[in-house]
N, C-alpha and C. Protein backbone atom coordinates (compact mmCIF):
# COMPACT_ATOMS: atom_id res chain seq x y z
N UNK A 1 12.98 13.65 1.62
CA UNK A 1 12.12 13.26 2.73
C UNK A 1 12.53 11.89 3.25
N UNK A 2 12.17 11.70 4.44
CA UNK A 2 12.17 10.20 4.79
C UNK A 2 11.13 9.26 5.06
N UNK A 3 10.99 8.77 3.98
CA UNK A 3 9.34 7.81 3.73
C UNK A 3 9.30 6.29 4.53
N UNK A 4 8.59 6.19 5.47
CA UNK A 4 8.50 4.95 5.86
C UNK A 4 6.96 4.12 5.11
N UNK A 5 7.95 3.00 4.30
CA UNK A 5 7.26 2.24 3.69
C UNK A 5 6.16 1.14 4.72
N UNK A 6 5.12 0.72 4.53
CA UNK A 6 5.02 -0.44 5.34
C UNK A 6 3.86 -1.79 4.63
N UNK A 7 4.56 -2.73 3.99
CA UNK A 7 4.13 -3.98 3.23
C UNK A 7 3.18 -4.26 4.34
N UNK A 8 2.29 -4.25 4.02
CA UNK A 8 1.07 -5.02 4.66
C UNK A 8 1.11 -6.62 5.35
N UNK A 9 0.77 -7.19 6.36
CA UNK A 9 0.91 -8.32 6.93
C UNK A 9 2.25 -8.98 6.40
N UNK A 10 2.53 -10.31 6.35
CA UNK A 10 3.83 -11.06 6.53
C UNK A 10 3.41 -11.83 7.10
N UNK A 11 4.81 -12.79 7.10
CA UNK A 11 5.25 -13.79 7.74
C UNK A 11 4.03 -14.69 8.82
N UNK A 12 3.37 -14.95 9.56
CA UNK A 12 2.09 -15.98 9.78
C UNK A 12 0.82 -15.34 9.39
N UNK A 13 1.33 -14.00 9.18
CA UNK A 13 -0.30 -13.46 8.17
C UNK A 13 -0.14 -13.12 7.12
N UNK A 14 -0.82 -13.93 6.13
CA UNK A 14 -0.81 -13.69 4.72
C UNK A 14 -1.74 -12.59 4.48
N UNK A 15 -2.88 -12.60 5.17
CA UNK A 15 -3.33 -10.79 4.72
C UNK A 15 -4.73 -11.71 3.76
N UNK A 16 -4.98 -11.19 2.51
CA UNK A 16 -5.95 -11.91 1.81
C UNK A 16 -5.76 -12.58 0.92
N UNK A 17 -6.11 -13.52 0.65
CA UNK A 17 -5.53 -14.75 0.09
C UNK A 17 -6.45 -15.10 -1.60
N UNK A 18 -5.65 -14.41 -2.59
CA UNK A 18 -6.26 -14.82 -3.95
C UNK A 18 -5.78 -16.37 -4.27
N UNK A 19 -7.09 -16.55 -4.55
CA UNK A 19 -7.32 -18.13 -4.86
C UNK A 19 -8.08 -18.62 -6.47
N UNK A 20 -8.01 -17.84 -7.69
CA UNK A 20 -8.76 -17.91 -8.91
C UNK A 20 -7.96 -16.96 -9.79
N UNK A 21 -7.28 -17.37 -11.27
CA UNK A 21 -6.79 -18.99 -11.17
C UNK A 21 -5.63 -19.20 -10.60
N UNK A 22 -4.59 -18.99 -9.82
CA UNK A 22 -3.94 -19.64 -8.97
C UNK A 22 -4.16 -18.92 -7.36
N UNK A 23 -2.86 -19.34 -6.37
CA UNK A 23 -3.17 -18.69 -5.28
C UNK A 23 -2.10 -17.77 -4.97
N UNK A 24 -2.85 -16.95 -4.54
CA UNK A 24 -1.60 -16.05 -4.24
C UNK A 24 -2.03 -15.34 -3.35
N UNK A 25 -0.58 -14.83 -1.52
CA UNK A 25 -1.26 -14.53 -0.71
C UNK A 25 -0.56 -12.73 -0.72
N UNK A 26 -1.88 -11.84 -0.41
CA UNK A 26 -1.41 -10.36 -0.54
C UNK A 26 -0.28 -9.86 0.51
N UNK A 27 0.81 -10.55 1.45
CA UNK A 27 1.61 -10.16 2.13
C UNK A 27 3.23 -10.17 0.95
N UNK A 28 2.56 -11.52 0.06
CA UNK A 28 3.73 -11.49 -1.09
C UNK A 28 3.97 -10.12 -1.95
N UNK A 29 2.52 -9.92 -2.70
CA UNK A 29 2.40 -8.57 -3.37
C UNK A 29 2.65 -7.72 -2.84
N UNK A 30 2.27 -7.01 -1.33
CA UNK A 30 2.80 -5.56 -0.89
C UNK A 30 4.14 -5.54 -0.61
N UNK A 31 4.53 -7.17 -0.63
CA UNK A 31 6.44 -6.47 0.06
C UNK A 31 7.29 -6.68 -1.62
N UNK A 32 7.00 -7.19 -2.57
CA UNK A 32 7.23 -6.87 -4.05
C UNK A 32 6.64 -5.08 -4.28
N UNK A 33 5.63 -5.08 -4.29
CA UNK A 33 5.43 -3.57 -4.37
C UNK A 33 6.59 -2.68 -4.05
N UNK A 34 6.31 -2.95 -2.55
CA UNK A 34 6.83 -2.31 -0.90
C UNK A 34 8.69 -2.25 -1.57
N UNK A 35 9.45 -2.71 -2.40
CA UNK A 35 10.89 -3.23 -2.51
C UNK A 35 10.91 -1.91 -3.50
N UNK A 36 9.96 -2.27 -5.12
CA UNK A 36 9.67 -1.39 -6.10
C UNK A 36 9.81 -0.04 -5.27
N UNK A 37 8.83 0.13 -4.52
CA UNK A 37 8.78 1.27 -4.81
C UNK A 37 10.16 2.17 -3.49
N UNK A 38 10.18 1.56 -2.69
CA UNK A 38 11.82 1.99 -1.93
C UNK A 38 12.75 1.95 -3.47
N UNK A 39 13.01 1.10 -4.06
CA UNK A 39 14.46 1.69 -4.91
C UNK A 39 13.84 2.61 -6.15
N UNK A 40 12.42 3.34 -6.01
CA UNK A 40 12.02 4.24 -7.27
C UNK A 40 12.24 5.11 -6.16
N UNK A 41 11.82 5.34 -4.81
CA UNK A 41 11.73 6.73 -3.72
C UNK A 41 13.62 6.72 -3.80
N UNK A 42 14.06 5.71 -3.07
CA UNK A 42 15.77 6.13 -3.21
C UNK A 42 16.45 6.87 -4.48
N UNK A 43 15.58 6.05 -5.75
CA UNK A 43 16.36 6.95 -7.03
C UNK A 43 16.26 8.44 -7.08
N UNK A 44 15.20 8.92 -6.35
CA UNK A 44 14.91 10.40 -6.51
C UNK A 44 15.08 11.06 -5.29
N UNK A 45 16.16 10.35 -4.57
CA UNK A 45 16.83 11.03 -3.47
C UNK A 45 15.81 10.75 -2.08
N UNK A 46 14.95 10.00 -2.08
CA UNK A 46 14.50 10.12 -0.56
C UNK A 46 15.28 8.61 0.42
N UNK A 47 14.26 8.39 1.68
CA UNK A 47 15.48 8.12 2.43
C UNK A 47 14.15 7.20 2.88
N UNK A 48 14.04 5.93 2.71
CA UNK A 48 13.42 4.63 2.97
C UNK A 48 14.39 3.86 3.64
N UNK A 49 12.28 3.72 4.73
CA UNK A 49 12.40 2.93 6.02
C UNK A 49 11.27 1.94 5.37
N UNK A 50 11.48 0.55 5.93
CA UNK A 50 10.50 -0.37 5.53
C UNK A 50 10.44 -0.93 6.88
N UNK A 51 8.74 -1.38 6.85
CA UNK A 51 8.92 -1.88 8.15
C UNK A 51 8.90 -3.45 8.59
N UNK A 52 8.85 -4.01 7.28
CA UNK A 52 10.14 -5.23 6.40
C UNK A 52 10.23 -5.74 5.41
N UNK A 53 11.34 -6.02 5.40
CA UNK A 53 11.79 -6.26 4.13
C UNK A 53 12.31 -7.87 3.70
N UNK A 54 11.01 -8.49 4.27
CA UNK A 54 11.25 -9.91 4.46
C UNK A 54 10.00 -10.55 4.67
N UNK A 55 9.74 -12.02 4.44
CA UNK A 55 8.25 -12.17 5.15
C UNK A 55 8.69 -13.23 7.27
N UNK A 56 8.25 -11.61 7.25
CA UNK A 56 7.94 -11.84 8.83
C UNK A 56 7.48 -10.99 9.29
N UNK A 57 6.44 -11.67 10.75
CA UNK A 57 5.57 -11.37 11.04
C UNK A 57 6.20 -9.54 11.85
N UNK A 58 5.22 -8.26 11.79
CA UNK A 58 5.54 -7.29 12.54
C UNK A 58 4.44 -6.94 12.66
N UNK A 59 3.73 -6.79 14.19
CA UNK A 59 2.96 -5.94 14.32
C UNK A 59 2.48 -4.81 13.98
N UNK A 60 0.99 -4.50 14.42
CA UNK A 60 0.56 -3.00 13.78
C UNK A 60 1.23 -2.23 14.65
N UNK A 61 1.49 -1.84 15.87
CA UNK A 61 1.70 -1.67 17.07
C UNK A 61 3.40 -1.40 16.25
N UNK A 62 4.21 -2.04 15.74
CA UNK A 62 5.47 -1.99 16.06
C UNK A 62 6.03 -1.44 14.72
N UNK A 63 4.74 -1.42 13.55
CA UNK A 63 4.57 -0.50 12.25
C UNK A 63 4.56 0.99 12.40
N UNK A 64 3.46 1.25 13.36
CA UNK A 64 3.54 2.66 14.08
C UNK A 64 5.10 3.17 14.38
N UNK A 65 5.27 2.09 15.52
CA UNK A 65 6.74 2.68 16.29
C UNK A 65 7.62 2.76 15.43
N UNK A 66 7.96 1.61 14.22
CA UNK A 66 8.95 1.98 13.73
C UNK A 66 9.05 3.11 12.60
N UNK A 67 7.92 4.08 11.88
CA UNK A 67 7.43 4.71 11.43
C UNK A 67 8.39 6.21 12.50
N UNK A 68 7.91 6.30 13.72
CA UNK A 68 7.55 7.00 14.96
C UNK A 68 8.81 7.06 14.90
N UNK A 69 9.64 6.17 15.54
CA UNK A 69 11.20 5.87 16.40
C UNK A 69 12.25 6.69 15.42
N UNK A 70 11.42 6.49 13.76
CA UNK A 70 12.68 7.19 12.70
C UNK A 70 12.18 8.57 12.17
N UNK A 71 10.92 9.40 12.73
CA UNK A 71 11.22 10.16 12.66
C UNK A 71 10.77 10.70 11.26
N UNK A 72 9.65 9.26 10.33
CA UNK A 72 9.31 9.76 8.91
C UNK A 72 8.76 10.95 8.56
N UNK A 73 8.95 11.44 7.70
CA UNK A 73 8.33 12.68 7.20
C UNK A 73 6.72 12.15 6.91
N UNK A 74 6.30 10.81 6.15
CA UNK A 74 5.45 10.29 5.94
C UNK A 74 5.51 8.73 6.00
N UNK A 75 3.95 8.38 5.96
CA UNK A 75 4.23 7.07 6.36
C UNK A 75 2.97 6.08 4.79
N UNK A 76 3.34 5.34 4.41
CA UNK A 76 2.66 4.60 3.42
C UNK A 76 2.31 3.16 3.54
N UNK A 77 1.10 2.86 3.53
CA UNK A 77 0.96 1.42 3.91
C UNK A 77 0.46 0.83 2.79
N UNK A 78 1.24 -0.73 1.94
CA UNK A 78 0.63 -0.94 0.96
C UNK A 78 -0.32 -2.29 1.31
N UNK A 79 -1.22 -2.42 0.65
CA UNK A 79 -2.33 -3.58 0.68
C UNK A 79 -3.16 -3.95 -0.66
N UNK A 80 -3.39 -4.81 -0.81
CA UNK A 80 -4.48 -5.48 -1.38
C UNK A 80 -5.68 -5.88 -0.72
N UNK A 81 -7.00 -5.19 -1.86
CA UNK A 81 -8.22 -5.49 -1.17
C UNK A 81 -8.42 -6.68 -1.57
N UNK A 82 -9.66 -7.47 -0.79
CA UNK A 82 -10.53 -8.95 -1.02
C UNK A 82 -12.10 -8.44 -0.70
N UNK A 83 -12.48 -9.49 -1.81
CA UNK A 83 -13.87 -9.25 -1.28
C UNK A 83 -14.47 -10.69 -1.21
N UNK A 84 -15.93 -11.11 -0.48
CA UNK A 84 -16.65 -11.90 -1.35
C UNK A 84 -17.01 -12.23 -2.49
N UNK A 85 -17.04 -11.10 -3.05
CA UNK A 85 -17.92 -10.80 -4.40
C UNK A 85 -16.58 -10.63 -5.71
N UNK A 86 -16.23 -11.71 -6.21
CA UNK A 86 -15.15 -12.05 -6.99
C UNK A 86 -15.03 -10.46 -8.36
N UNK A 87 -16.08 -9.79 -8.05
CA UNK A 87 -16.13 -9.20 -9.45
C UNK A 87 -16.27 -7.27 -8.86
N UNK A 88 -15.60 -7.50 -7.49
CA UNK A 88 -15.13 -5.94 -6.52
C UNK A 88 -13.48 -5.56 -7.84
N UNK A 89 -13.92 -4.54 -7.51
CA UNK A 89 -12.61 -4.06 -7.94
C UNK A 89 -12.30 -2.83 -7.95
N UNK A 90 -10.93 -2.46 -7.84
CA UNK A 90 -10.96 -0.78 -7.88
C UNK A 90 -9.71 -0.76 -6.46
N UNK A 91 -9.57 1.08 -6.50
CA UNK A 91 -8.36 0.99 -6.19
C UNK A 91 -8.60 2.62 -5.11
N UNK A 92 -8.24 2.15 -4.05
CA UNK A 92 -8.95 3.42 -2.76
C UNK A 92 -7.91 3.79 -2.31
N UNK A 93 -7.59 4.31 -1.30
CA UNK A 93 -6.84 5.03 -0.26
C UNK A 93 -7.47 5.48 0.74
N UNK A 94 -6.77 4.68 1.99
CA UNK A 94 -7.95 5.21 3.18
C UNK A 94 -6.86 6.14 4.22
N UNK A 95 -7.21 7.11 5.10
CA UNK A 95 -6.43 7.80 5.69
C UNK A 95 -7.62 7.80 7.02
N UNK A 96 -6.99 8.46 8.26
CA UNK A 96 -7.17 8.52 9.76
C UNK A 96 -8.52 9.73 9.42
N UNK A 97 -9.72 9.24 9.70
CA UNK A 97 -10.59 10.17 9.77
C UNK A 97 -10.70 11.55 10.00
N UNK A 98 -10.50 12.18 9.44
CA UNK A 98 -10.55 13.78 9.65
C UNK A 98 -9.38 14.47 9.53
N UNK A 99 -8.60 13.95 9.30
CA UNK A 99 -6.72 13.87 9.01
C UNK A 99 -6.20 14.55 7.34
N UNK A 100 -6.20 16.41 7.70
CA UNK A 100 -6.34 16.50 6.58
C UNK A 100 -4.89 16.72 6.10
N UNK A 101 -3.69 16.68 6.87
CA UNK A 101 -2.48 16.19 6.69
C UNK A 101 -2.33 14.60 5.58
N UNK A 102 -2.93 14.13 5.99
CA UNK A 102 -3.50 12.21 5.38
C UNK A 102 -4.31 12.78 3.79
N UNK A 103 -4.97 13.48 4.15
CA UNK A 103 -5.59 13.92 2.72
C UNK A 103 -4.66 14.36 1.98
N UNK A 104 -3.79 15.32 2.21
CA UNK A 104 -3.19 16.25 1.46
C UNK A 104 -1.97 15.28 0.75
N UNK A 105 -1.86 14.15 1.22
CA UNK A 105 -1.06 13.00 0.78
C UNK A 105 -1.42 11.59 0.21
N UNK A 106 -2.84 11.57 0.69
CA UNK A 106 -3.66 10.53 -0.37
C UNK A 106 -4.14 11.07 -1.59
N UNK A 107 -4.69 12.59 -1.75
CA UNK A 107 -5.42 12.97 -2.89
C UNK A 107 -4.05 12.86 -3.89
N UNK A 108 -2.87 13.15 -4.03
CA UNK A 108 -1.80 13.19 -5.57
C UNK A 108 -1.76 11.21 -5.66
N UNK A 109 -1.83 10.56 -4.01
CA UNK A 109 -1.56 8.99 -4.75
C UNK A 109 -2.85 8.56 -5.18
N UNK A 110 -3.66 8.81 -4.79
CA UNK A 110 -5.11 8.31 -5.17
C UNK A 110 -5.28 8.79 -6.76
N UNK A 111 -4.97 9.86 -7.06
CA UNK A 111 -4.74 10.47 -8.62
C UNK A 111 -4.13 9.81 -9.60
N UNK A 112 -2.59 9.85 -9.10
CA UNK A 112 -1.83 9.09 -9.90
C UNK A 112 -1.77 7.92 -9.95
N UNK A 113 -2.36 6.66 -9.22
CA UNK A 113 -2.19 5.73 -8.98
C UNK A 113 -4.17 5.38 -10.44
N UNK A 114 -5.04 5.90 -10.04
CA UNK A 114 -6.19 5.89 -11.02
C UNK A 114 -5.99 6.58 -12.36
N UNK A 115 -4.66 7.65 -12.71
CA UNK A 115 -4.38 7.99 -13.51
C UNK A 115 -3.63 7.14 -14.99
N UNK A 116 -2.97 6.13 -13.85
CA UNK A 116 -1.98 5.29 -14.13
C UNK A 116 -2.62 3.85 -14.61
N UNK A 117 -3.97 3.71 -14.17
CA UNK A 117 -4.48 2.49 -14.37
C UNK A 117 -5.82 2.87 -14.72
N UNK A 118 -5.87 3.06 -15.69
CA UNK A 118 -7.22 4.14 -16.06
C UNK A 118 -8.41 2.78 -16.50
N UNK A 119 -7.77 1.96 -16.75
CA UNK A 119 -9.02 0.48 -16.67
C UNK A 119 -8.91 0.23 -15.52
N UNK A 120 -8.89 1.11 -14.06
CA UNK A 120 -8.99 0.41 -13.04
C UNK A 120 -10.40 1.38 -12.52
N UNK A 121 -11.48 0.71 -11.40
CA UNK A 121 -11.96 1.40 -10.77
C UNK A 121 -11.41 2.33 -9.92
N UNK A 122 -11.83 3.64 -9.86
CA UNK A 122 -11.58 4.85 -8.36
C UNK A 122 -12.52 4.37 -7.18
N UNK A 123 -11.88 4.08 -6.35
CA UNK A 123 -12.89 4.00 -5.22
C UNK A 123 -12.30 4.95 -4.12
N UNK A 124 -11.80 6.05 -4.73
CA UNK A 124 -12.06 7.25 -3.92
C UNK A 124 -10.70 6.87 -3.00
N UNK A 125 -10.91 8.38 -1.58
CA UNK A 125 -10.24 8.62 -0.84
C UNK A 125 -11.07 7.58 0.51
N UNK A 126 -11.02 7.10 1.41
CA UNK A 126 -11.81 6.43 2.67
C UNK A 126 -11.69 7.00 3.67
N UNK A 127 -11.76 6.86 4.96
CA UNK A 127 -11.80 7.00 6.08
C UNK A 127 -11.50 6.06 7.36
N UNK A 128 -10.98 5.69 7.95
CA UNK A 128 -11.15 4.71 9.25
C UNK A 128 -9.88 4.31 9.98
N UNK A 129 -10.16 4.57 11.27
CA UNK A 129 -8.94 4.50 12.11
C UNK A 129 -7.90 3.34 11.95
N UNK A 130 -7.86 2.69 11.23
CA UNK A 130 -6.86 1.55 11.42
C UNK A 130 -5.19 2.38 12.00
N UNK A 131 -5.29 0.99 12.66
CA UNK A 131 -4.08 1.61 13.61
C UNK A 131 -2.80 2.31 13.27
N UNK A 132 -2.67 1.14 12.23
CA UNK A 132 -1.36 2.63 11.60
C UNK A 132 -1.80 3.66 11.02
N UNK A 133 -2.52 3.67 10.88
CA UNK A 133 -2.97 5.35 10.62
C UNK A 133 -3.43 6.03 11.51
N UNK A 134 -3.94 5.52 13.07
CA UNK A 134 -4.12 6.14 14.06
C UNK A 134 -2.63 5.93 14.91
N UNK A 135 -2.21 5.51 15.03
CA UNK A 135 -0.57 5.52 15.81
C UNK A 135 0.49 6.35 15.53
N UNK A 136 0.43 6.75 14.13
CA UNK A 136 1.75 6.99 13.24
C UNK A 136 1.57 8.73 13.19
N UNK A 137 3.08 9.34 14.06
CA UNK A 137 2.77 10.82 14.18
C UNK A 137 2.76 11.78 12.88
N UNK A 138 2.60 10.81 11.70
CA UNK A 138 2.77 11.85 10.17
C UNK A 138 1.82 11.46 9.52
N UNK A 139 1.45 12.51 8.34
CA UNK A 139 0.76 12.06 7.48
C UNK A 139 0.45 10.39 7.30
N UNK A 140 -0.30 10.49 6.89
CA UNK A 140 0.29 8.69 6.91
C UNK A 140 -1.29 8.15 5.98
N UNK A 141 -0.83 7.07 5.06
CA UNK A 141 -2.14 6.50 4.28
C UNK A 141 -1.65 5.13 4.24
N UNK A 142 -2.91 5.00 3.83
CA UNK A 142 -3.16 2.95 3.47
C UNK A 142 -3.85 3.09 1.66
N UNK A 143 -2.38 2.40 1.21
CA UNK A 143 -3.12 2.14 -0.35
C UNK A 143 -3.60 0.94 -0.70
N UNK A 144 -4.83 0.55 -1.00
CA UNK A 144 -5.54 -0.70 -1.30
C UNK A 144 -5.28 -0.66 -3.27
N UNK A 145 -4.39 -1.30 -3.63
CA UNK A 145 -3.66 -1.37 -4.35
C UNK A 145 -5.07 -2.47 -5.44
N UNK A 146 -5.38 -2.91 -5.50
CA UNK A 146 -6.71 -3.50 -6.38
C UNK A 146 -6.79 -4.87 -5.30
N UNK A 147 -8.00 -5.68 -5.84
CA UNK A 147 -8.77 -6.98 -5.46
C UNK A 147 -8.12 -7.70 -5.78
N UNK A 148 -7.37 -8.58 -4.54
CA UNK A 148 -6.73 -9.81 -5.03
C UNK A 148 -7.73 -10.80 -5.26
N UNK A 149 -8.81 -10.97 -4.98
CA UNK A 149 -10.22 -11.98 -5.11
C UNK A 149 -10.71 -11.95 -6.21
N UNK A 150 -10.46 -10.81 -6.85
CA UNK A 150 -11.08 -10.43 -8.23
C UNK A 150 -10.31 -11.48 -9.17
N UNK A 151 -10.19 -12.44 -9.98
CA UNK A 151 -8.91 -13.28 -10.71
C UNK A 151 -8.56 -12.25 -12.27
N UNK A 152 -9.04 -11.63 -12.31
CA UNK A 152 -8.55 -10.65 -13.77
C UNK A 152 -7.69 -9.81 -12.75
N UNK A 153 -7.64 -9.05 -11.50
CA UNK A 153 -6.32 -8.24 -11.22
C UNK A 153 -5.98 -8.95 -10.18
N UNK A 154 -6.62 -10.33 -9.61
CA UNK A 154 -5.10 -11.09 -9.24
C UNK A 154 -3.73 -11.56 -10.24
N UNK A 155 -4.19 -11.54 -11.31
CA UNK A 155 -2.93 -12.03 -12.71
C UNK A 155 -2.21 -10.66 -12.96
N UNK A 156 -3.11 -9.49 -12.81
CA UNK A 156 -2.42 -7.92 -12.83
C UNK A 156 -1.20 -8.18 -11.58
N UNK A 157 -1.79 -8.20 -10.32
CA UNK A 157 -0.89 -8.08 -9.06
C UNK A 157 0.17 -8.76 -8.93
N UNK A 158 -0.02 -10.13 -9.62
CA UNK A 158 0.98 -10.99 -9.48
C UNK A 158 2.13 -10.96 -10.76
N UNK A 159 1.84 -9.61 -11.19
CA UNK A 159 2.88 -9.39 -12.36
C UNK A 159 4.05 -8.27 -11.91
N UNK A 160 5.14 -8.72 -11.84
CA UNK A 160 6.07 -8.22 -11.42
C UNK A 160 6.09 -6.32 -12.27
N UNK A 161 5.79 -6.54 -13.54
CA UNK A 161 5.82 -5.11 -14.31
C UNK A 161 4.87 -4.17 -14.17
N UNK A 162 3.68 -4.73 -13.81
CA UNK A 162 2.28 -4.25 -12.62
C UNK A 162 2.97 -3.65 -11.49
N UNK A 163 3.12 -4.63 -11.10
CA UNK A 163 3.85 -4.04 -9.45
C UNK A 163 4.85 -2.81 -9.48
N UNK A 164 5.68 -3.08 -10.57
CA UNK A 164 6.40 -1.69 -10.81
C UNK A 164 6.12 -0.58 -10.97
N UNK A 165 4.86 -0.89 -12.04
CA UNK A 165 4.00 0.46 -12.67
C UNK A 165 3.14 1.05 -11.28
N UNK A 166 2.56 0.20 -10.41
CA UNK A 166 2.18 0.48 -9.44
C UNK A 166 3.17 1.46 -8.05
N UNK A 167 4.15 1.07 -7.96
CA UNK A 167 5.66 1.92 -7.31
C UNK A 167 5.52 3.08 -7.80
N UNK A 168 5.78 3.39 -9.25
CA UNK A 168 6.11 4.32 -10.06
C UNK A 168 4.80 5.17 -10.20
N UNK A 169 3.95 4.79 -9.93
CA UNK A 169 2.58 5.56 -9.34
C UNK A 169 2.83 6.31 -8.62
N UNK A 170 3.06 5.63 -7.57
CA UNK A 170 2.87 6.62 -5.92
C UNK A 170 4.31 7.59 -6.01
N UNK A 171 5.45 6.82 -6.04
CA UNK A 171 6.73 7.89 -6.42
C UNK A 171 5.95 9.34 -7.30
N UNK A 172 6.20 8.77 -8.16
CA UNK A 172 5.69 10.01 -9.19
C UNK A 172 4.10 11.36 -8.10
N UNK A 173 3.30 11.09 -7.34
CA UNK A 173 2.75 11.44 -6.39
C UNK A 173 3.71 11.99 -5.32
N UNK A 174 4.30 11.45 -4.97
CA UNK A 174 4.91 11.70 -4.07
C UNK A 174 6.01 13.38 -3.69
């Protein structure tokens, strides 16, 4: 298949910003993820598009297109949630409302990804138009990968062997 990856914010947007005990901003974690998991999809023969592979800034708008322009079989968006409430946690997948193409491709990562982290909360499959998931002509999901606000899985996220195990999630789904 040809999977277009897409790391969440970049380059002047850091996205959500864990601050307890150190700081760390979630555009770092999804494109560490976002790297993981392109050379686990390449090992098993698929064909990764990222929509970068660097920190700089790319629109939602130009996440879509470049998703669109190549033609993905599917499209994956990685993120980290934030909350107010330092003690949120858990691990969702939201897809284009009523999009049961989006389902049929969040329910194996939403599985394996809570399978895989079984001290993690399920917070289910979601719903809501965000734009790359309303723009993008394929299947297409948003993985909220855990609470960077939370400081017990900001030290998870910011662990490079986390981040792997997290790749090797969704591959293995995939």
């Amino acid at each position: 298949m040809k999977i277009c990856i897409d790391p969440g914010h970049g380059g002047t947007d850091p996205g959500a910003i864990g601050k307890e005990p150190f700081i760390l901003n979630e555009k770092d974690v999804t494109l560490s993820i976002s790297l993981f998991l392109k050379k686990e999809l390449e090992e098993k023969g698929h064909t990764v598009i990222l929509t970068r592979d660097k920190d700089v800034t790319v629109s939602l708008a130009d996440r879509a297109r470049i998703a669109n322009h190549n033609n993905a079989d599917i499209f994956i968006s990685i993120h980290c949630n934030s909350s107010d409430n330092n003690d949120a946690e858990g691990i969702e997948t939201w897809i284009f409302p009523g999009s049961t193409v989006g389902r049929k491709l969040a329910d194996p990562v939403q599985k394996s990804l809570v399978n895989n982290f079984s001290n993690h909360k399920n917070r289910g499959i979601r719903e809501k138009s965000f734009q790359v998931l309303r723009e993008t002509n394929m299947p297409a999901i948003l993985v909220e990968c855990e609470f960077i606000s939370n400081p017990n899985k900001l030290k998870l996220l910011s662990n490079k062997d986390h981040q792997e195990k997290i790749a090797k999630a969704i591959t293995s789904a995939i």
